[in-house]
PDB file of N, CA and C in Angstrom:
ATOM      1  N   UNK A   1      61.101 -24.382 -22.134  1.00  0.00           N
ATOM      2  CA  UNK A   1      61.427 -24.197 -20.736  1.00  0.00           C
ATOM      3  C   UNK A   1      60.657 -22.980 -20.198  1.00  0.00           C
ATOM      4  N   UNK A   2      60.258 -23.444 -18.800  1.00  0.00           N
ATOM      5  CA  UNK A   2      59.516 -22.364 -18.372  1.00  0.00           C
ATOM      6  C   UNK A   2      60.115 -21.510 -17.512  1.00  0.00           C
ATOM      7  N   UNK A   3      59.885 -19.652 -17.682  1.00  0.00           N
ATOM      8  CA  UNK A   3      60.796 -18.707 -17.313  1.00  0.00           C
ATOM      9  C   UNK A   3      60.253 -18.650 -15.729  1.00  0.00           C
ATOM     10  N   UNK A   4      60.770 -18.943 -15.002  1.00  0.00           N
ATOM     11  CA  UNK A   4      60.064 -19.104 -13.202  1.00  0.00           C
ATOM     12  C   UNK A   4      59.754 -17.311 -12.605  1.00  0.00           C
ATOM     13  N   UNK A   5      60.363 -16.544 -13.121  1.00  0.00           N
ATOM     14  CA  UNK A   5      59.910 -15.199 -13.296  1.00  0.00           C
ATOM     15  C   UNK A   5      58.466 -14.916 -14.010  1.00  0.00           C
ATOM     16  N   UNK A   6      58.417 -15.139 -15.178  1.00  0.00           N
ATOM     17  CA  UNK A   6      57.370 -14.693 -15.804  1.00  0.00           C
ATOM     18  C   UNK A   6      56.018 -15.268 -15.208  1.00  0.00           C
ATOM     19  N   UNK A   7      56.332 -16.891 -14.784  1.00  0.00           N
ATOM     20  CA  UNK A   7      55.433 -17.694 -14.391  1.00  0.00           C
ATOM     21  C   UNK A   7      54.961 -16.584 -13.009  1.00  0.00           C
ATOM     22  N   UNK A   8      56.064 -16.297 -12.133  1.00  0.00           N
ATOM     23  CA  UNK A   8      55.635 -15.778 -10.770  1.00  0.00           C
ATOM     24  C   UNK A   8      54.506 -14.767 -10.908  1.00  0.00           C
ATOM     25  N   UNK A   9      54.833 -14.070 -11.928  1.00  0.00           N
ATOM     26  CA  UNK A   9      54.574 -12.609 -12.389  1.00  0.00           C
ATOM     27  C   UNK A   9      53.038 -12.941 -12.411  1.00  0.00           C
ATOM     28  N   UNK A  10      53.046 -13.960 -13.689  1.00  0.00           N
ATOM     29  CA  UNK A  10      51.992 -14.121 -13.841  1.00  0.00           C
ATOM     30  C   UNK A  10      50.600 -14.695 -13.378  1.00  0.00           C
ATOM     31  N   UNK A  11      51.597 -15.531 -12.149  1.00  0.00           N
ATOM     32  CA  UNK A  11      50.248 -15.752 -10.882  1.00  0.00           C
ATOM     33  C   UNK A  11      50.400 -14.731  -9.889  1.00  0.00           C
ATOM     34  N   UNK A  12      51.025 -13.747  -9.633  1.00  0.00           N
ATOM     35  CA  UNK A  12      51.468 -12.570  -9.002  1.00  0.00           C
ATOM     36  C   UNK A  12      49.676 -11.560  -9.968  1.00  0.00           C
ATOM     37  N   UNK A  13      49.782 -11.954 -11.105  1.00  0.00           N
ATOM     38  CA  UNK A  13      48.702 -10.752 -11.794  1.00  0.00           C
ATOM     39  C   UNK A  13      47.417 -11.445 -11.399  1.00  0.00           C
ATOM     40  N   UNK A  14      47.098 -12.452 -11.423  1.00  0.00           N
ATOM     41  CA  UNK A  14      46.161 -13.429 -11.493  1.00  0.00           C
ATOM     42  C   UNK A  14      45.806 -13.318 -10.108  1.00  0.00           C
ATOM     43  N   UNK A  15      46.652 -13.475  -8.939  1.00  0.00           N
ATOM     44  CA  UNK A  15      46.386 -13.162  -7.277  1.00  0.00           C
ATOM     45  C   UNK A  15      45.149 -11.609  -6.973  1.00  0.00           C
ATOM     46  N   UNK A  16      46.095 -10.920  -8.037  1.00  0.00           N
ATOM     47  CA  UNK A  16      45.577  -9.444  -7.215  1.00  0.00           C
ATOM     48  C   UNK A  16      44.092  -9.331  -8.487  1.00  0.00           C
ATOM     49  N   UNK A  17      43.942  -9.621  -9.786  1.00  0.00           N
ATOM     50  CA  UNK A  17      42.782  -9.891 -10.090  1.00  0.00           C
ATOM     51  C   UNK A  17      41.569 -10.574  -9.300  1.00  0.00           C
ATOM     52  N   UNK A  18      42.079 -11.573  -8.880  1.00  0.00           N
ATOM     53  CA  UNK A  18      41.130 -12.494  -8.007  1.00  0.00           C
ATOM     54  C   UNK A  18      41.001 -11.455  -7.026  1.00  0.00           C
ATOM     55  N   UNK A  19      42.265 -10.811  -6.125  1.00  0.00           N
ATOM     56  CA  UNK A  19      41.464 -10.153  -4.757  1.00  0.00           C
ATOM     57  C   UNK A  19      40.306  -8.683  -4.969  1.00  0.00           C
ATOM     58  N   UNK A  20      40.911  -8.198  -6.422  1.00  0.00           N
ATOM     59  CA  UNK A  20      40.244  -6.876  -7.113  1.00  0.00           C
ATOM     60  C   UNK A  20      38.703  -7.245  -6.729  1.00  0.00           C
ATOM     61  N   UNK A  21      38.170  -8.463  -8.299  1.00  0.00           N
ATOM     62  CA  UNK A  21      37.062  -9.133  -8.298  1.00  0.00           C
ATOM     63  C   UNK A  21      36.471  -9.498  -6.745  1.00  0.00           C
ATOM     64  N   UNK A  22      37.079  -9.970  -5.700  1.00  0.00           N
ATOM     65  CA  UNK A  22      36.249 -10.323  -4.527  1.00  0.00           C
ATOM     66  C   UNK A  22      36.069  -8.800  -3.561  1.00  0.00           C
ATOM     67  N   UNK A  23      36.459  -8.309  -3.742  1.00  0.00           N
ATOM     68  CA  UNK A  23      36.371  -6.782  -3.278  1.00  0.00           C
ATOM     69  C   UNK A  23      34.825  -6.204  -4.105  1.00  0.00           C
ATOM     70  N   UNK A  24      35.019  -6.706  -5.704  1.00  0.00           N
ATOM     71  CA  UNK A  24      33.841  -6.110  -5.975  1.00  0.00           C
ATOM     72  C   UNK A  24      32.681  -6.820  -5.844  1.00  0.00           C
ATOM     73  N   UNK A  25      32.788  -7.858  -5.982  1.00  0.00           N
ATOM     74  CA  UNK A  25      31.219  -8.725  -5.642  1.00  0.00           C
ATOM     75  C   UNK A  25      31.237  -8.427  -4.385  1.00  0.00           C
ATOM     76  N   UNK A  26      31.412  -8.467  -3.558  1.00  0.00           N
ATOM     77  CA  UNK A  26      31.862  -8.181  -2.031  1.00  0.00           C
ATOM     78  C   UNK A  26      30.512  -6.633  -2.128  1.00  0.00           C
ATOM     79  N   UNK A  27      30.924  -5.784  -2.800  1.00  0.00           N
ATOM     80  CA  UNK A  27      29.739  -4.390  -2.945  1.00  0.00           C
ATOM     81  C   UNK A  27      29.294  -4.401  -3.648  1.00  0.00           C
ATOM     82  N   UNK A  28      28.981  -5.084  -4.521  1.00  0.00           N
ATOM     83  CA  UNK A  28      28.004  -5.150  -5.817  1.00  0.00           C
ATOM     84  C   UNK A  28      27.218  -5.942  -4.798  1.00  0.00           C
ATOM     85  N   UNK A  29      27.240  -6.813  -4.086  1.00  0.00           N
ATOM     86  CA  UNK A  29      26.388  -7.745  -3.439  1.00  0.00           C
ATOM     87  C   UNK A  29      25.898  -7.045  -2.408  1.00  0.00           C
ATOM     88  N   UNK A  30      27.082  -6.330  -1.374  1.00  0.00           N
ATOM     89  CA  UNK A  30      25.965  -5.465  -0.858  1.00  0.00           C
ATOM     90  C   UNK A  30      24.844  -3.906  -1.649  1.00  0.00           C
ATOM     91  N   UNK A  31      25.363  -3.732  -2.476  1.00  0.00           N
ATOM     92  CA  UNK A  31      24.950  -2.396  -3.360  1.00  0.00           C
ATOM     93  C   UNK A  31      23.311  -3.153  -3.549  1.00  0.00           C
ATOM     94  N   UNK A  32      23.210  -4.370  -4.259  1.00  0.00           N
ATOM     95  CA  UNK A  32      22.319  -5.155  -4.444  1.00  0.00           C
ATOM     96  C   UNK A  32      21.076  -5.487  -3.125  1.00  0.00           C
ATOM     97  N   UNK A  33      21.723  -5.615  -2.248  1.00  0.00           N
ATOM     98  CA  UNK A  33      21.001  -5.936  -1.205  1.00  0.00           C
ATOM     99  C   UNK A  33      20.457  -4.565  -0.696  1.00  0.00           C
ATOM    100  N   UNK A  34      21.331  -3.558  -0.713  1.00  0.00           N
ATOM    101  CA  UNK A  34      20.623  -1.759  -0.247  1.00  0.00           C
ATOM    102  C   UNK A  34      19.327  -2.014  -1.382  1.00  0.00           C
ATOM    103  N   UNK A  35      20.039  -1.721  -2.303  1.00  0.00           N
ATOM    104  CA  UNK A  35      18.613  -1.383  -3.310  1.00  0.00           C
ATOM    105  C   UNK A  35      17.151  -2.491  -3.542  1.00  0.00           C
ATOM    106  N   UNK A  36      17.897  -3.540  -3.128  1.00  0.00           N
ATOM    107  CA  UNK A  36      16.222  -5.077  -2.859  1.00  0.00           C
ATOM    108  C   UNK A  36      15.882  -4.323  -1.683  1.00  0.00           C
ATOM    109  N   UNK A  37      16.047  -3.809  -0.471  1.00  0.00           N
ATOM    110  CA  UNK A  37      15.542  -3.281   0.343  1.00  0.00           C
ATOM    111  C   UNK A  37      14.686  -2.022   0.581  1.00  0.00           C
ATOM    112  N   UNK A  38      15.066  -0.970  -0.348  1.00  0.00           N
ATOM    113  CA  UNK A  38      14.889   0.136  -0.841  1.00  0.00           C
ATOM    114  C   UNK A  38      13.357  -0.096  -1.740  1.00  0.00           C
ATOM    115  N   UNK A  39      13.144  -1.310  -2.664  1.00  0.00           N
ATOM    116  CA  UNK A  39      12.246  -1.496  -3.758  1.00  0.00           C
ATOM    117  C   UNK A  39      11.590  -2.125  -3.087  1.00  0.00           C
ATOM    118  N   UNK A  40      11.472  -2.841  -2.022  1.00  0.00           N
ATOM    119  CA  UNK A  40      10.749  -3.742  -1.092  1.00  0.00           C
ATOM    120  C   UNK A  40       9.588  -2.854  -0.281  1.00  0.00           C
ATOM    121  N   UNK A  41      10.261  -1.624   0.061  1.00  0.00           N
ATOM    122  CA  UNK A  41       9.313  -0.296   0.768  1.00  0.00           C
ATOM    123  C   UNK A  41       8.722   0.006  -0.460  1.00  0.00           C
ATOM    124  N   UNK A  42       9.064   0.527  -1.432  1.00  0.00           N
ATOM    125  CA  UNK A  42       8.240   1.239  -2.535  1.00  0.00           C
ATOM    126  C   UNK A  42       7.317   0.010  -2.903  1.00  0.00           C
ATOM    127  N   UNK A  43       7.550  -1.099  -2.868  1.00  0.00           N
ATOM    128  CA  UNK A  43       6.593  -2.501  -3.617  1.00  0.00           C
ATOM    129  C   UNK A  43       5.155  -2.172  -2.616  1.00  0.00           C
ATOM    130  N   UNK A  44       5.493  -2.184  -1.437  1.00  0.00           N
ATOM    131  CA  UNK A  44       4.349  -1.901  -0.160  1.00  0.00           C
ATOM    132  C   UNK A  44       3.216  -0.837  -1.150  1.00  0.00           C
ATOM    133  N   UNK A  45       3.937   0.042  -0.895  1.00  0.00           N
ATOM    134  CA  UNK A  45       3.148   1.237  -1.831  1.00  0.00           C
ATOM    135  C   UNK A  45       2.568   0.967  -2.857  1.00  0.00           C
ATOM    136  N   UNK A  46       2.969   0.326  -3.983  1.00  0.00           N
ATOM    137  CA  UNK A  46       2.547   0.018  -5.417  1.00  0.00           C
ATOM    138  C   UNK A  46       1.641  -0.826  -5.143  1.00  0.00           C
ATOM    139  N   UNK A  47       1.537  -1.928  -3.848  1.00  0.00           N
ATOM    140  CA  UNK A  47       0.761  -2.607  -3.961  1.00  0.00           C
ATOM    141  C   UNK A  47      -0.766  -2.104  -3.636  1.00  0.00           C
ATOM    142  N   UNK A  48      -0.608  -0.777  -2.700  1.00  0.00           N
ATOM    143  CA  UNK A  48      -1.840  -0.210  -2.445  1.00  0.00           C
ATOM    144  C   UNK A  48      -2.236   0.264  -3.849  1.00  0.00           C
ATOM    145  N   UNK A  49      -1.322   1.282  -3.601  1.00  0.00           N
ATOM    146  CA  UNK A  49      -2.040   2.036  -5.332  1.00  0.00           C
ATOM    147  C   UNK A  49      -2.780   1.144  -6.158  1.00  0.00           C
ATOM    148  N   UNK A  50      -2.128   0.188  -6.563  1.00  0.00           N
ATOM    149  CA  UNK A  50      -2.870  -1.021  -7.396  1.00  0.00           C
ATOM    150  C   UNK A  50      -3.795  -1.301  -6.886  1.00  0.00           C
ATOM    151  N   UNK A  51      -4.201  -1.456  -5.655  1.00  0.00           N
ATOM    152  CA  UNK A  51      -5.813  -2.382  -5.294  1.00  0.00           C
ATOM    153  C   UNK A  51      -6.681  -1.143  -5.491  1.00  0.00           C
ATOM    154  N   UNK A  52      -6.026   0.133  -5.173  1.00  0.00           N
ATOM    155  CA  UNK A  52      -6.412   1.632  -5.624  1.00  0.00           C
ATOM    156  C   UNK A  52      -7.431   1.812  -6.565  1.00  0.00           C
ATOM    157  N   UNK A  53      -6.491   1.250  -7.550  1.00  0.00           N
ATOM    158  CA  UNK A  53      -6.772   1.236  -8.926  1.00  0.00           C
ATOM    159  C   UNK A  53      -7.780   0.731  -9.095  1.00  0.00           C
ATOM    160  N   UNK A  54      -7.848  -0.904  -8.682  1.00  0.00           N
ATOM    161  CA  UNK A  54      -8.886  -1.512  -9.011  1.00  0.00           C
ATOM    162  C   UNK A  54     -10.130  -1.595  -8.275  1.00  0.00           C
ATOM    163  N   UNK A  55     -10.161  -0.831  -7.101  1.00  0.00           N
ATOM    164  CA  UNK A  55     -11.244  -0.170  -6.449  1.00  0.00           C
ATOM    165  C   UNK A  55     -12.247   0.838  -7.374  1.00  0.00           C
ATOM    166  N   UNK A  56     -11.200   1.584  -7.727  1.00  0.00           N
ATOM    167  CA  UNK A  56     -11.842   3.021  -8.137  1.00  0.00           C
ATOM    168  C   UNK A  56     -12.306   2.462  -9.416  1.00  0.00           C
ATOM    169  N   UNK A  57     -12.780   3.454 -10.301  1.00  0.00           N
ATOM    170  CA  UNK A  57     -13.743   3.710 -11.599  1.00  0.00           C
ATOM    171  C   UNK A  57     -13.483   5.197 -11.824  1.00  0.00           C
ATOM    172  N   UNK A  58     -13.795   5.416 -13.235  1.00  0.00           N
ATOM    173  CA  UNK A  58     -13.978   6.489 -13.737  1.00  0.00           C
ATOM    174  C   UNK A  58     -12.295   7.553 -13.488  1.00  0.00           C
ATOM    175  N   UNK A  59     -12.783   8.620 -13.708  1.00  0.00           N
ATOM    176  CA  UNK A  59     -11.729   9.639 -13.156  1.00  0.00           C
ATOM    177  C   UNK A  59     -10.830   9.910 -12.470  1.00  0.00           C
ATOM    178  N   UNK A  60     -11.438   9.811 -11.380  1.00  0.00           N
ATOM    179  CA  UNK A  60     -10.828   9.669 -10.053  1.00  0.00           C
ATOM    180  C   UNK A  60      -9.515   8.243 -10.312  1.00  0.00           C
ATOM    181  N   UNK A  61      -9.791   7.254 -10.664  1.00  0.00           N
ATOM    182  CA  UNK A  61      -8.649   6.329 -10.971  1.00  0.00           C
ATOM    183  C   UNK A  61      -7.740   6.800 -11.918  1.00  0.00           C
ATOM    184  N   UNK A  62      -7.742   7.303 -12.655  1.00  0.00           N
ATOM    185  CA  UNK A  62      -6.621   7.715 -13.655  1.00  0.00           C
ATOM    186  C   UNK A  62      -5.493   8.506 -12.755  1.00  0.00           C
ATOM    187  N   UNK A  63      -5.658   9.432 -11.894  1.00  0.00           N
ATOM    188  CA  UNK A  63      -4.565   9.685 -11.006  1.00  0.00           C
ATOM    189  C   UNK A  63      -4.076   8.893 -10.450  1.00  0.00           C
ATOM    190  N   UNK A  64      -5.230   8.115  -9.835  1.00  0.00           N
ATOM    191  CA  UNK A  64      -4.096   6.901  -9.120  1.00  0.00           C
ATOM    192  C   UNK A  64      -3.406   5.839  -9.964  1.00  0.00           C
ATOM    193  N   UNK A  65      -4.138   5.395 -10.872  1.00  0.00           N
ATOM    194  CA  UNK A  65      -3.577   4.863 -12.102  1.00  0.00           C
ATOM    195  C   UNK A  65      -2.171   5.541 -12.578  1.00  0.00           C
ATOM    196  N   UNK A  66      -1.914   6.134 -12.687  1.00  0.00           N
ATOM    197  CA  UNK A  66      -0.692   7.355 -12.959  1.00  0.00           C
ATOM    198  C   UNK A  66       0.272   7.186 -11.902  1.00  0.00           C
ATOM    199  N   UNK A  67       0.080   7.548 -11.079  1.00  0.00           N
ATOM    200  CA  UNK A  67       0.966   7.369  -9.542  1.00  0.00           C
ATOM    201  C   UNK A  67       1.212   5.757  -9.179  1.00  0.00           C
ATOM    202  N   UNK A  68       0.490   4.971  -9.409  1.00  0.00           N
ATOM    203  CA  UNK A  68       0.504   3.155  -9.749  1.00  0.00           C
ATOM    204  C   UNK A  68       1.795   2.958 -10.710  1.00  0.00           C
ATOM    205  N   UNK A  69       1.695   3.253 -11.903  1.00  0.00           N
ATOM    206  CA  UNK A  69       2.371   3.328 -13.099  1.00  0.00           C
ATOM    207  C   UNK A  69       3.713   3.714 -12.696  1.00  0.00           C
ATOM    208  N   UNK A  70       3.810   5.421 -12.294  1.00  0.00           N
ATOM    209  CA  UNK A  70       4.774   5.738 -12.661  1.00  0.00           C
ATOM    210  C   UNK A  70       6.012   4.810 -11.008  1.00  0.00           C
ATOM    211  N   UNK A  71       5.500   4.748 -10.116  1.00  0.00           N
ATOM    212  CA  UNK A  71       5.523   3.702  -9.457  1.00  0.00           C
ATOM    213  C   UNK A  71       6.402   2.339  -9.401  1.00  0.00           C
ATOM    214  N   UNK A  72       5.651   1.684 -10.403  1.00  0.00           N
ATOM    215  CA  UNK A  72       5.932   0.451 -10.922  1.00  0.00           C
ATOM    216  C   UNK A  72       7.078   0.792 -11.730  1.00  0.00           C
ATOM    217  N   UNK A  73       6.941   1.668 -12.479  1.00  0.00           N
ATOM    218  CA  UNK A  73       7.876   1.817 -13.564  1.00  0.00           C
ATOM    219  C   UNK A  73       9.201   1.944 -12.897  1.00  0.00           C
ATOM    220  N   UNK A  74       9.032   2.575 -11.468  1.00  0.00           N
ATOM    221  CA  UNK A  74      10.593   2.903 -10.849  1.00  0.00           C
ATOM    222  C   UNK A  74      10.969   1.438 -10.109  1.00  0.00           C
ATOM    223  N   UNK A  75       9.915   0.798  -9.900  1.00  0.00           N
ATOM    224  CA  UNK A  75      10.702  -0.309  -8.935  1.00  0.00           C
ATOM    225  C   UNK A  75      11.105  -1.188 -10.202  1.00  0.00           C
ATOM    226  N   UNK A  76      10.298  -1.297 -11.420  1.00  0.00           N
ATOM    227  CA  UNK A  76      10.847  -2.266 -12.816  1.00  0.00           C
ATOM    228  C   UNK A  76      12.448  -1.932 -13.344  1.00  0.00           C
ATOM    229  N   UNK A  77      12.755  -0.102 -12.864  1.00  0.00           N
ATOM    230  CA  UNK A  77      13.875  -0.337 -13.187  1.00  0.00           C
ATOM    231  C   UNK A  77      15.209  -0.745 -12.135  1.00  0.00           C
ATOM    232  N   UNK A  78      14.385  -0.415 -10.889  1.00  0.00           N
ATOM    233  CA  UNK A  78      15.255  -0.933  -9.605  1.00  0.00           C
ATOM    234  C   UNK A  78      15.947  -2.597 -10.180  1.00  0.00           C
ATOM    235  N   UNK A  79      14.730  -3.457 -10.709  1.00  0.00           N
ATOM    236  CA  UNK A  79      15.355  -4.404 -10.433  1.00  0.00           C
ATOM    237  C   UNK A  79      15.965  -4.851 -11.336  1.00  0.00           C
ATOM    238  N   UNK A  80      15.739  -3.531 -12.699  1.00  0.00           N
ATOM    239  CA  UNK A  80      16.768  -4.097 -13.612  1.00  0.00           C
ATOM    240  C   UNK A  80      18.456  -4.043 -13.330  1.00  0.00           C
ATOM    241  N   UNK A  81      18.213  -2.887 -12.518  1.00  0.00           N
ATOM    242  CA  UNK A  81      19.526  -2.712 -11.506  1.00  0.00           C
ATOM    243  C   UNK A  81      20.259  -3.719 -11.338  1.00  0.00           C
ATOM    244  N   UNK A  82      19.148  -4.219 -10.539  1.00  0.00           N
ATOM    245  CA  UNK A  82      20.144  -5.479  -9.309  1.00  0.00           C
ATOM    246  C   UNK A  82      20.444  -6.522 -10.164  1.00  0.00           C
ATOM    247  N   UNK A  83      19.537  -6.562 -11.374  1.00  0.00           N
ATOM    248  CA  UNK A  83      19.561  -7.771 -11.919  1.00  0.00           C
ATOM    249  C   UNK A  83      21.017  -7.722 -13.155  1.00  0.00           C
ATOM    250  N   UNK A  84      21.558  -6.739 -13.249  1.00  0.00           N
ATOM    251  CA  UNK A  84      22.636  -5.993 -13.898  1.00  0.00           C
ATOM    252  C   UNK A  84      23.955  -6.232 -13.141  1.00  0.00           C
ATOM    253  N   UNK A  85      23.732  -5.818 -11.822  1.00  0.00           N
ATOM    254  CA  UNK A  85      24.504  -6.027 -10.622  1.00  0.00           C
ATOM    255  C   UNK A  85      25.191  -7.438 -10.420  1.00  0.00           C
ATOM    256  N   UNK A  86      24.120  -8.538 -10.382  1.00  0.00           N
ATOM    257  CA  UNK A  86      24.029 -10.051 -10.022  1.00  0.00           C
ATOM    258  C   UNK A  86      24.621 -10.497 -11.271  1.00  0.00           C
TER     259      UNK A  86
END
């Protein structure tokens, strides 16, 4: 026999889980969308640097090569972010 208390209780726990969870995708989704926006400006950039890169020769490219890199490296972890997030 089923206790009509415990049962309540227990879609009573199950209610406010569900509303917890939609509260958080709710900002994880926007948190997600700030930061795709955020990496979208820096991508602009990386994309110069890169043609930068492959303009230049010699010396002079290794700075930009560097600033390319370190660059990339921040938007690679942006989207490990979001992709953590999602």
């Amino acid at each position: 026999m089923v206790d009509r208390e415990d049962f309540n209780e227990f879609v009573e726990n199950l209610k406010t889980q569900r509303d917890e969870l939609r509260v958080k995708m709710h900002l994880a989704a926007a948190d997600a969308k700030d930061q795709w926006e955020q990496l979208e400006g820096k991508w602009g950039h990386f994309e110069a640097k890169a043609k930068q890169v492959g303009e230049q020769a010699g010396e002079a490219s290794k700075d930009v090569w560097a600033a390319a890199k370190d660059l990339g490296t921040e938007i690679k972890e942006g989207y490990d972010r979001i992709r953590k997030t999602l």
